[in-house]
Protein backbone atom coordinates (compact mmCIF):
# COMPACT_ATOMS: atom_id res chain seq x y z
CA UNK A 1 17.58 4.77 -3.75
CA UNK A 2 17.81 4.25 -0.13
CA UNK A 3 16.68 5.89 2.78
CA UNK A 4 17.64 5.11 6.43
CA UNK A 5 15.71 5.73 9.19
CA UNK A 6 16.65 4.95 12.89
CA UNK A 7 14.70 2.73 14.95
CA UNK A 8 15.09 0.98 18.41
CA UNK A 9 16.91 -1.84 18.51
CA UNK A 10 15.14 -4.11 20.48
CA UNK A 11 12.09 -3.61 17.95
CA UNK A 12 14.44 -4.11 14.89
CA UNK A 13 15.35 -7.68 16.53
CA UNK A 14 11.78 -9.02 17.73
CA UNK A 15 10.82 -8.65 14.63
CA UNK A 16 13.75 -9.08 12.29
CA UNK A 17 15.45 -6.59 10.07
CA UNK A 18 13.70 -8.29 6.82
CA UNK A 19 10.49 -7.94 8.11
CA UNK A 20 10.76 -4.56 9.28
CA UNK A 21 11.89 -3.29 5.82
CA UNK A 22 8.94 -5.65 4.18
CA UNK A 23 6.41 -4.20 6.72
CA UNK A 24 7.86 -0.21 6.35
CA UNK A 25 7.87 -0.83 2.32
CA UNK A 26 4.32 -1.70 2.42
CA UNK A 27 2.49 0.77 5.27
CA UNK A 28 4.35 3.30 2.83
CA UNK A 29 3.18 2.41 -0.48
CA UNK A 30 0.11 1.71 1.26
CA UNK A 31 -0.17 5.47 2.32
CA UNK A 32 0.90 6.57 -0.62
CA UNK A 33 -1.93 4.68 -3.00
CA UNK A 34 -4.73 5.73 -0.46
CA UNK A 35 -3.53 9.64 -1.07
CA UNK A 36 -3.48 9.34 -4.48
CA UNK A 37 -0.14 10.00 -4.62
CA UNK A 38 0.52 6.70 -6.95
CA UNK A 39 -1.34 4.38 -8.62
CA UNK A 40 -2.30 0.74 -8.09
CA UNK A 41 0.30 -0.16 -10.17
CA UNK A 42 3.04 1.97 -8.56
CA UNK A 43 2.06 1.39 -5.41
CA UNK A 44 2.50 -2.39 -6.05
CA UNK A 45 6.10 -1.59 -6.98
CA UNK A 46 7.17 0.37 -4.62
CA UNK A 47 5.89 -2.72 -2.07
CA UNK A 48 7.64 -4.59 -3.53
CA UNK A 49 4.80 -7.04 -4.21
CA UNK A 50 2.72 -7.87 -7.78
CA UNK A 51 -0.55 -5.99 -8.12
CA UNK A 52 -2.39 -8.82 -7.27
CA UNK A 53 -0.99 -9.27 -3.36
CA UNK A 54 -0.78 -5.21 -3.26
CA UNK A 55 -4.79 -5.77 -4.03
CA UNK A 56 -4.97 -8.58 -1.64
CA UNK A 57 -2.81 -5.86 1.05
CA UNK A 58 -5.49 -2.89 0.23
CA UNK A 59 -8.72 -5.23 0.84
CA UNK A 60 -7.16 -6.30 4.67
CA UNK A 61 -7.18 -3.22 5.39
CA UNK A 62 -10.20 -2.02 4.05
CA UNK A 63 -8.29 0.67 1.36
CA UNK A 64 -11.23 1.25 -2.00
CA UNK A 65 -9.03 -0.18 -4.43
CA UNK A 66 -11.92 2.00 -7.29
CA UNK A 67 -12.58 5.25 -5.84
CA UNK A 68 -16.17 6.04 -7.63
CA UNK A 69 -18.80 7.71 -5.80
CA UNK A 70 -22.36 6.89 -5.82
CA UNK A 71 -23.05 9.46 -8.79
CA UNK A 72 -20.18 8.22 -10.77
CA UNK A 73 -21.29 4.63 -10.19
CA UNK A 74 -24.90 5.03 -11.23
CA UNK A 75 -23.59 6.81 -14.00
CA UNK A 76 -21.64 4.06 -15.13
CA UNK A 77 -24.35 1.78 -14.57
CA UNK A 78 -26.46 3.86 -16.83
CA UNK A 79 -24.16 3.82 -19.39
């Protein structure tokens, strides 16, 4: 599926119609893993990218990759 949205020109070419869609593809699936709205594994398909790089994404910008709080940790720890 496609979806178009519109975007100025001069933006489009500085940075290049590839790396607009790349960049676009990403901040979405991005957005949509740190919602909850997919998982890590979904989120690395809809980038575009193997879980490993959509990992590699999430740590740059500082996106919990294991969402346990401090109770469910220590409970984890305690077995």
């Amino acid at each position: 599926m496609q979806i178009a949205i519109e975007l100025p020109e001069d933006f489009v070419h500085f940075q290049g119609e590839r790396a607009v869609q790349q960049d676009v593809r990403l901040s979405y699936s991005l957005w949509l893993f740190q919602t909850g709205r997919v998982t890590l594994a979904k989120g690395a398909q809809v980038a575009g990218l193997d879980i490993y790089d959509f990992m590699t994404a999430c740590k740059e910008r500082r996106i919990p990759i294991i969402a346990l709080s401090e109770n469910d940790l220590l409970a984890e720890i305690d077995g």
